[in-house]
PDB file of N, CA and C in Angstrom:
ATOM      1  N   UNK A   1      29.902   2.584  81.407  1.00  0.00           N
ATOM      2  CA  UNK A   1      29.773   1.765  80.220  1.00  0.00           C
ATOM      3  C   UNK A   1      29.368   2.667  79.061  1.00  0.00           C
ATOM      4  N   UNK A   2      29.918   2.089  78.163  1.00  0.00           N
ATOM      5  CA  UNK A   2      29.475   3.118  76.542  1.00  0.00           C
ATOM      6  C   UNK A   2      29.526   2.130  75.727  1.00  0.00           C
ATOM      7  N   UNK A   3      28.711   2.229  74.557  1.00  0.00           N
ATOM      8  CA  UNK A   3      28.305   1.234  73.580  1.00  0.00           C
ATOM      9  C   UNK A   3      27.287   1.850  72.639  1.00  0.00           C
ATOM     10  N   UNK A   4      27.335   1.202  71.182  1.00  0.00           N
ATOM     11  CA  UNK A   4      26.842   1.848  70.385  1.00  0.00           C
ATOM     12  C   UNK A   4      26.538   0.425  69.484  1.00  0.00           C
ATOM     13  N   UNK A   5      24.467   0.611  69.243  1.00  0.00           N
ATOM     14  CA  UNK A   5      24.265  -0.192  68.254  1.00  0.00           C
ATOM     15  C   UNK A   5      23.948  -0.079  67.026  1.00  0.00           C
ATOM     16  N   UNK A   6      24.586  -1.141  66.149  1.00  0.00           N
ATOM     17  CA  UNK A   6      24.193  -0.377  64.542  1.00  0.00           C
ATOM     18  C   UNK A   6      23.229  -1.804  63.737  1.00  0.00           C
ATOM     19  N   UNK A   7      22.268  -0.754  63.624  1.00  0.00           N
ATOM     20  CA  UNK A   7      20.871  -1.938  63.107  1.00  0.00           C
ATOM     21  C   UNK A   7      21.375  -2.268  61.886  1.00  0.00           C
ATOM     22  N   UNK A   8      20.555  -3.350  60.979  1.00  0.00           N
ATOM     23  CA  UNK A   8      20.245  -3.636  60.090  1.00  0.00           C
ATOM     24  C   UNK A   8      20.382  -2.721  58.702  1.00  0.00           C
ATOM     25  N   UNK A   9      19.695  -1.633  58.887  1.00  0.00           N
ATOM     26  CA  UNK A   9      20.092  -0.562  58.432  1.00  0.00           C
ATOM     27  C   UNK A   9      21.132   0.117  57.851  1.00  0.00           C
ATOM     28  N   UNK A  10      22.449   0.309  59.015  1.00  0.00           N
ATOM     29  CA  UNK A  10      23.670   0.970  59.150  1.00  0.00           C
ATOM     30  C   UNK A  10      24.424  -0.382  58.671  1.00  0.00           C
ATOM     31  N   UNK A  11      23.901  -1.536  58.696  1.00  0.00           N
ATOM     32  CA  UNK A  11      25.255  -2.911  58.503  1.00  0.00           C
ATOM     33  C   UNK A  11      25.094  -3.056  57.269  1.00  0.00           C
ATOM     34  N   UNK A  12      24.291  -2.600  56.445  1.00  0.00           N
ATOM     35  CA  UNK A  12      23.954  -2.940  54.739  1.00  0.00           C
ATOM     36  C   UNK A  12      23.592  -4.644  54.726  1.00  0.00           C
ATOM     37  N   UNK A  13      22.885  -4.655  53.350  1.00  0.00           N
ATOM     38  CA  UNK A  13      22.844  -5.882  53.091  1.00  0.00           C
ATOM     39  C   UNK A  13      23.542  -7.152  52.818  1.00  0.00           C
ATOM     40  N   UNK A  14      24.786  -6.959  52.825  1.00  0.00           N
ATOM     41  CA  UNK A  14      26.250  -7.805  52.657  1.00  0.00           C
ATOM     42  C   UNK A  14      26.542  -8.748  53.647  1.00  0.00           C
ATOM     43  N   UNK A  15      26.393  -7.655  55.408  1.00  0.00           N
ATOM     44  CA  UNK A  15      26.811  -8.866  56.065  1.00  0.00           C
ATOM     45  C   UNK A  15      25.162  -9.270  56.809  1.00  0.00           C
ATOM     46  N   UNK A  16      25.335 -10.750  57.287  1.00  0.00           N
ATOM     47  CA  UNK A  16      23.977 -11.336  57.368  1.00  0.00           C
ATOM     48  C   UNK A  16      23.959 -11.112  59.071  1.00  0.00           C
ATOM     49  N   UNK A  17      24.313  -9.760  59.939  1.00  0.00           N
ATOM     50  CA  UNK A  17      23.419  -9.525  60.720  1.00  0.00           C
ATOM     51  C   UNK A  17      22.278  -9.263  60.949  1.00  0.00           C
ATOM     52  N   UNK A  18      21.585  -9.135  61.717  1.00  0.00           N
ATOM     53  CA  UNK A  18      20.310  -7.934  62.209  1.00  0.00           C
ATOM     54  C   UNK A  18      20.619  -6.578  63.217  1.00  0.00           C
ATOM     55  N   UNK A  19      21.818  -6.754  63.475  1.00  0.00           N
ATOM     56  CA  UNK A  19      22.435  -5.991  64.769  1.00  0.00           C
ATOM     57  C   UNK A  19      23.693  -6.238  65.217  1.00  0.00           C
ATOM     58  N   UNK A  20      24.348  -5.524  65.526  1.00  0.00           N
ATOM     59  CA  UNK A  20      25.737  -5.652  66.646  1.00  0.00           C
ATOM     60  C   UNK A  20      26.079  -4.396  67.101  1.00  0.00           C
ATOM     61  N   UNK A  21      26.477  -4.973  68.026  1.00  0.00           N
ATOM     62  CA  UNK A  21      26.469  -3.768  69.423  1.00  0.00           C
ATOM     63  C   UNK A  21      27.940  -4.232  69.966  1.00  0.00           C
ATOM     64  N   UNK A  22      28.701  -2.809  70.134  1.00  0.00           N
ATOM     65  CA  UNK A  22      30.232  -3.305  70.246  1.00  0.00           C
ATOM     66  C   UNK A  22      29.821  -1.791  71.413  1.00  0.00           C
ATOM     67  N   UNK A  23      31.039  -2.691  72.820  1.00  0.00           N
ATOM     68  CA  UNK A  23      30.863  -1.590  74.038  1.00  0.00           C
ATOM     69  C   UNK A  23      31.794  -2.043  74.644  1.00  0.00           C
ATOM     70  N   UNK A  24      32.027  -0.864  75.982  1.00  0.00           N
ATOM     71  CA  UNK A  24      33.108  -1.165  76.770  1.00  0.00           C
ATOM     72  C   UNK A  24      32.731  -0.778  77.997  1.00  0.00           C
ATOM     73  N   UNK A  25      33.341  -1.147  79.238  1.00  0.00           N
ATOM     74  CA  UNK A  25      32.975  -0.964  80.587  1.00  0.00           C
ATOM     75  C   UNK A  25      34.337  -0.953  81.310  1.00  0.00           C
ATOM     76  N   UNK A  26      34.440   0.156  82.127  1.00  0.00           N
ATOM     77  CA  UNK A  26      35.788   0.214  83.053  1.00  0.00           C
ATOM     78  C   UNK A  26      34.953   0.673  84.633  1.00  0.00           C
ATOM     79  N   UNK A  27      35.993   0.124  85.309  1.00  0.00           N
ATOM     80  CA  UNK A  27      36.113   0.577  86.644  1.00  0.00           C
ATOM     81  C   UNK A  27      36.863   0.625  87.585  1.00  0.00           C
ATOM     82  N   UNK A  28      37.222   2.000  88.558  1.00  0.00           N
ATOM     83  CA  UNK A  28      37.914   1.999  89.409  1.00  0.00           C
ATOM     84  C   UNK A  28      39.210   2.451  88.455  1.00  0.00           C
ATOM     85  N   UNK A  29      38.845   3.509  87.666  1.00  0.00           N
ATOM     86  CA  UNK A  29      39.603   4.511  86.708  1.00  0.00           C
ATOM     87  C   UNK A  29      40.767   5.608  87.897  1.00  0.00           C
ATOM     88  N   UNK A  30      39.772   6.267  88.580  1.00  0.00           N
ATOM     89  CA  UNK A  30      40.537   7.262  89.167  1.00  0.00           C
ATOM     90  C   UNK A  30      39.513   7.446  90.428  1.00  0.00           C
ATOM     91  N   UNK A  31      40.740   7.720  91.318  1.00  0.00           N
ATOM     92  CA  UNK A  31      39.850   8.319  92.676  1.00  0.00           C
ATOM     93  C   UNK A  31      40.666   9.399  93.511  1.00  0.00           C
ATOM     94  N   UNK A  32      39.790  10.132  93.931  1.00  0.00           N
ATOM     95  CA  UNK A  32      40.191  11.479  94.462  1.00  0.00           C
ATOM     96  C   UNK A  32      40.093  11.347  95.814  1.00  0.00           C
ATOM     97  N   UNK A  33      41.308  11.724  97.074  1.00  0.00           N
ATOM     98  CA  UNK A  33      41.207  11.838  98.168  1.00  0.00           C
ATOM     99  C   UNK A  33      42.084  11.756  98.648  1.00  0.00           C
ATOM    100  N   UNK A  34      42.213  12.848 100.057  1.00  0.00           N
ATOM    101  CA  UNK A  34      43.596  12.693 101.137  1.00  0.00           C
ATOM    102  C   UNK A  34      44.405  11.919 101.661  1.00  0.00           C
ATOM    103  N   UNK A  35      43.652  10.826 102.035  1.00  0.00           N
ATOM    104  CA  UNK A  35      43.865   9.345 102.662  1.00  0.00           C
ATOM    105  C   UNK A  35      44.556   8.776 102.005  1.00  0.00           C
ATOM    106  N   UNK A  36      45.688   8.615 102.524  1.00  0.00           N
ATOM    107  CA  UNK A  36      46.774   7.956 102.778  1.00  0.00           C
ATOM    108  C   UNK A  36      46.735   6.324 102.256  1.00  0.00           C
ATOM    109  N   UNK A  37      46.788   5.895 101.193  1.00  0.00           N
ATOM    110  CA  UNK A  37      46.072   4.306 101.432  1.00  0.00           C
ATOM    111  C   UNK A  37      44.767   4.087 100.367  1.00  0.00           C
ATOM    112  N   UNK A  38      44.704   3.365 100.261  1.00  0.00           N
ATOM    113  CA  UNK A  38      43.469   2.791  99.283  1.00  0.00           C
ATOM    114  C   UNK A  38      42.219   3.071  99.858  1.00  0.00           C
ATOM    115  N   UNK A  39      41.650   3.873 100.010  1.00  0.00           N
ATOM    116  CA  UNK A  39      40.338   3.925 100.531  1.00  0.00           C
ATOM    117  C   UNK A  39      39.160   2.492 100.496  1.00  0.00           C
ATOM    118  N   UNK A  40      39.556   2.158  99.154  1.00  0.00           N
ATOM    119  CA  UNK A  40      38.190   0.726  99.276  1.00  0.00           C
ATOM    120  C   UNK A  40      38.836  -0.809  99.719  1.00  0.00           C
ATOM    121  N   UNK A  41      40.123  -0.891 100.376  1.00  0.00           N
ATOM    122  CA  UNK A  41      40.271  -1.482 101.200  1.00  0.00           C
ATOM    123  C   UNK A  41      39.708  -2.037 101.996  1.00  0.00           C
ATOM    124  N   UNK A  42      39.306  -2.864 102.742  1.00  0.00           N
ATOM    125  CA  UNK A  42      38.342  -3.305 103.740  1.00  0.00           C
ATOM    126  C   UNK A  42      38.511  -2.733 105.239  1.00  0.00           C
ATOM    127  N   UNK A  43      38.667  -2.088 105.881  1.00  0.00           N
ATOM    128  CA  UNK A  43      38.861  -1.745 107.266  1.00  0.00           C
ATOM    129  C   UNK A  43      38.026  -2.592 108.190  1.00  0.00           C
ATOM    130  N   UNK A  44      38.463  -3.013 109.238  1.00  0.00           N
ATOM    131  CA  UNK A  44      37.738  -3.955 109.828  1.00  0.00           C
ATOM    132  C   UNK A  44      38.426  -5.182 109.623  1.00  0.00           C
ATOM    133  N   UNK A  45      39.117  -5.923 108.707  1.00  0.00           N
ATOM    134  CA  UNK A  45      38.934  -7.250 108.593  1.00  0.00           C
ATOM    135  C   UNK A  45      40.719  -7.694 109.240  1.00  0.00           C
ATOM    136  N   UNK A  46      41.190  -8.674 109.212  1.00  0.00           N
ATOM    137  CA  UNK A  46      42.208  -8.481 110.040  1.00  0.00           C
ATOM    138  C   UNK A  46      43.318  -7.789 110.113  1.00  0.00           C
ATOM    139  N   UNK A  47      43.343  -6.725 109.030  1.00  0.00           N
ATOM    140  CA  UNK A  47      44.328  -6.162 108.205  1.00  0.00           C
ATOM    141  C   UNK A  47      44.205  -4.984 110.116  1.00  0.00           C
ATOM    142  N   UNK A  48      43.304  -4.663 110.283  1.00  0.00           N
ATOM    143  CA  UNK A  48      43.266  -3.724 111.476  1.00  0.00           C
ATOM    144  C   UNK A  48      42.765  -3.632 112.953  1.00  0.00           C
ATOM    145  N   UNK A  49      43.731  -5.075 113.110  1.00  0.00           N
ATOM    146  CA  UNK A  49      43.218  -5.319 114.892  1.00  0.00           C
ATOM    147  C   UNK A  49      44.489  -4.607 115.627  1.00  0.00           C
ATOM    148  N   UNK A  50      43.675  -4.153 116.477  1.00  0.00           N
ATOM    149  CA  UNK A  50      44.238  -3.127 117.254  1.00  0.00           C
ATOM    150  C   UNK A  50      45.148  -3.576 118.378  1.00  0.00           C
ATOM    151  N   UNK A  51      46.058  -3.027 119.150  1.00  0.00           N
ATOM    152  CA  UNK A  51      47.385  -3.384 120.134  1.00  0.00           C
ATOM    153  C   UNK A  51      46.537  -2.935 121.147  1.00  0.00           C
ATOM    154  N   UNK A  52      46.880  -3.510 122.608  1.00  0.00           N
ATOM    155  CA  UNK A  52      46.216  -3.056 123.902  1.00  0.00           C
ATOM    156  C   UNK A  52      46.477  -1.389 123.727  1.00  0.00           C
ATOM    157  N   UNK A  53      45.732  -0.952 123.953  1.00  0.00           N
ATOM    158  CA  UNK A  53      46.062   0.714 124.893  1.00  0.00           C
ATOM    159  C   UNK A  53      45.570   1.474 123.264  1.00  0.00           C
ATOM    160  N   UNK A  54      45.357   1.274 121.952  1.00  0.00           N
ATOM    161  CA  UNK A  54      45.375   1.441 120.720  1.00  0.00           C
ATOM    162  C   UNK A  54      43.903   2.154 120.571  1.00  0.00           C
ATOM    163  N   UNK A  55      43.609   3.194 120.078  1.00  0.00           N
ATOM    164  CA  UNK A  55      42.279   3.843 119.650  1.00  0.00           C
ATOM    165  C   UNK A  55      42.229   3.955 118.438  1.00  0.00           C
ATOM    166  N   UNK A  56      41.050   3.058 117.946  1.00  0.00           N
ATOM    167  CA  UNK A  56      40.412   2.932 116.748  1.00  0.00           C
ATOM    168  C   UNK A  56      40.153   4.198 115.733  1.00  0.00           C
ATOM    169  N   UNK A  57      40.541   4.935 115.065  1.00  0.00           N
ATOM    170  CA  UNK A  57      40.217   5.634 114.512  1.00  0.00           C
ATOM    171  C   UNK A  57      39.439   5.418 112.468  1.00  0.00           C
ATOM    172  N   UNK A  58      38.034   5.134 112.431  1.00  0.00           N
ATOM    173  CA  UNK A  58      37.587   5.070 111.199  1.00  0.00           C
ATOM    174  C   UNK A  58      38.268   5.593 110.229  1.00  0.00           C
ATOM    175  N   UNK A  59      38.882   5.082 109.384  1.00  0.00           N
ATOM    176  CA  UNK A  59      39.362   5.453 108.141  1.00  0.00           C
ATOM    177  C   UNK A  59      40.857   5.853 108.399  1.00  0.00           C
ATOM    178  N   UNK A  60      41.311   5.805 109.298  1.00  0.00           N
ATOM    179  CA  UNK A  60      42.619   6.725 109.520  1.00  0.00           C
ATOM    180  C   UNK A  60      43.936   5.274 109.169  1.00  0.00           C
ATOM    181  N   UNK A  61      43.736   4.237 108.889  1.00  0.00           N
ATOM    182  CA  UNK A  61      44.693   3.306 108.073  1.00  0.00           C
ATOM    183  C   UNK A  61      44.283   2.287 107.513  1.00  0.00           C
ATOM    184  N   UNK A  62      45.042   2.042 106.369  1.00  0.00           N
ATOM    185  CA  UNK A  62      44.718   0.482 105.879  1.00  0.00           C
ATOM    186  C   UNK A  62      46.440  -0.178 105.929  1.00  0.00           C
ATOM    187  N   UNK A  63      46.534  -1.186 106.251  1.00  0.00           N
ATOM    188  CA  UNK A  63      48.179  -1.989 106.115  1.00  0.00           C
ATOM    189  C   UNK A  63      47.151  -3.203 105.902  1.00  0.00           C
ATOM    190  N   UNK A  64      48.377  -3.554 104.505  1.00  0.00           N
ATOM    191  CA  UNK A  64      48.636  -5.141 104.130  1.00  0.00           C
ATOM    192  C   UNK A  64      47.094  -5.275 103.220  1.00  0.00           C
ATOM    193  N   UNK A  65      46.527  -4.724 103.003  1.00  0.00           N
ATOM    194  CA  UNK A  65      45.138  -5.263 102.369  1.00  0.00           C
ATOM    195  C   UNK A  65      45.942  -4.931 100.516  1.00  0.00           C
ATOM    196  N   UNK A  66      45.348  -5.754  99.622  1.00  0.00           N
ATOM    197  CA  UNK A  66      45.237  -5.212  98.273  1.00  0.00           C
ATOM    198  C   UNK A  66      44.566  -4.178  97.887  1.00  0.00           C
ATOM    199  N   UNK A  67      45.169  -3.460  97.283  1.00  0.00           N
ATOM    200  CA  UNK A  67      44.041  -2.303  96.433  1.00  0.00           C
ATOM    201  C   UNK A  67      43.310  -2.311  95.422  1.00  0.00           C
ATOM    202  N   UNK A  68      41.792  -1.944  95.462  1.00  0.00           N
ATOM    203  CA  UNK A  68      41.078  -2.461  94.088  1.00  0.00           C
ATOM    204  C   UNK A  68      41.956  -2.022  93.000  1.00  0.00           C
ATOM    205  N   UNK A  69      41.241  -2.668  92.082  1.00  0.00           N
ATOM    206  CA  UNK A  69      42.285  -2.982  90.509  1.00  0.00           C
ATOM    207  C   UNK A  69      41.484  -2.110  89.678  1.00  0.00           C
ATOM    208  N   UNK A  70      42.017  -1.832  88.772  1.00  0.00           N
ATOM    209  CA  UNK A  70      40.969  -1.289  87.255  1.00  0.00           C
ATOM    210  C   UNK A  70      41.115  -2.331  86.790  1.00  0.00           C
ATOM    211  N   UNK A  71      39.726  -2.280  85.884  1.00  0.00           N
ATOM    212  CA  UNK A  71      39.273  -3.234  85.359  1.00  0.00           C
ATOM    213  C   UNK A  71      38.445  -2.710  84.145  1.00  0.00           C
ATOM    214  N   UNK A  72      38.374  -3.398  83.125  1.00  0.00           N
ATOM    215  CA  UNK A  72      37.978  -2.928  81.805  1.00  0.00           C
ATOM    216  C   UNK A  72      37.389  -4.299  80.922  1.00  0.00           C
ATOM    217  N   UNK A  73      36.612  -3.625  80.286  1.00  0.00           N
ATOM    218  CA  UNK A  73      36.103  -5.184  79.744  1.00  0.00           C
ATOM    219  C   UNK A  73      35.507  -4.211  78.403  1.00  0.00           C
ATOM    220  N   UNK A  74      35.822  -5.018  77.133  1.00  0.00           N
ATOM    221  CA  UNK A  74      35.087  -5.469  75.530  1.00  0.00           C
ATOM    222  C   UNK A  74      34.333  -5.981  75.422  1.00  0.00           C
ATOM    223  N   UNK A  75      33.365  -5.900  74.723  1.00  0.00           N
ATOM    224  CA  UNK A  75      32.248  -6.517  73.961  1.00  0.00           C
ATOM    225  C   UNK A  75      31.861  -6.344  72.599  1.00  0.00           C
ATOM    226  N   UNK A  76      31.464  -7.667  72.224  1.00  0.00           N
ATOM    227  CA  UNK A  76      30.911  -7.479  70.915  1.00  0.00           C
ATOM    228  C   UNK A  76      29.451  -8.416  70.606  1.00  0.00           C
ATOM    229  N   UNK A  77      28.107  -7.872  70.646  1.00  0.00           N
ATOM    230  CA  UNK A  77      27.094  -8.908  70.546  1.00  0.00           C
ATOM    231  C   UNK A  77      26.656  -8.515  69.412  1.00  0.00           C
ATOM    232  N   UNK A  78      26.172  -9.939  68.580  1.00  0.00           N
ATOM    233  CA  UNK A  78      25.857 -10.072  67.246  1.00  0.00           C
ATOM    234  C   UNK A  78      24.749 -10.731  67.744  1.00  0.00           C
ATOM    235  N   UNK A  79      23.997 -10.107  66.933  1.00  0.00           N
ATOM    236  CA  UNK A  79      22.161 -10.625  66.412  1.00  0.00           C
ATOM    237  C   UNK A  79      21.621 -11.210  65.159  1.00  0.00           C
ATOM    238  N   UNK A  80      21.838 -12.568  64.949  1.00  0.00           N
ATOM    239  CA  UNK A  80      21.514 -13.192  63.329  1.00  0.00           C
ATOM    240  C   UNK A  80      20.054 -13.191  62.959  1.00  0.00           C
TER     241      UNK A  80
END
C-alpha cells in the first residue's frame, strides 16, 4: 500500500477540507518460482485426491483449482 496525506496546510484555504488522503493497494503483482502451476492454489482440497497405488507428493501439482487474481484497489478519504 502507498498513500500520501495532504493537511490543511498543503489544500489552501479555498477548498473546505481538513485533509485528504488519496492511496492505493495491490496484490498478488508478481511471483517467482519453478512450480509448474499456481503455487497459492489450495493443495489438499479436492482438486488432489489421489488414484489407488498414487504417492502424494507436497507441492508437486495443482489441476483444476483457480489461480489467485491481482487485485488493486483506490482510495480517496476526505476529512471536513
Amino acid at each position: 500500500m502507498i498513500g500520501y496525506t495532504f493537511s490543511k496546510k498543503n489544500l489552501g484555504n479555498d477548498i473546505p477540507l481538513n485533509s485528504l488522503r488519496v492511496y492505493a493497494q495491490a496484490q498478488n503483482l508478481l511471483t517467482w518460482t519453478s512450480f509448474k502451476g499456481d503455487p497459492e492454489v489450495a493443495v489438499g482440497s479436492g482438486e488432489s485426491q489421489l488414484q489407488a497405488g498414487q504417492t502424494y507428493v507436497a507441492g508437486s501439482f495443482a489441476q483444476f483449482g483457480y489461480p489467485a487474481v491481482r487485485q488493486f484497489m483506490f482510495g480517496i478519504q476526505m476529512e471536513f
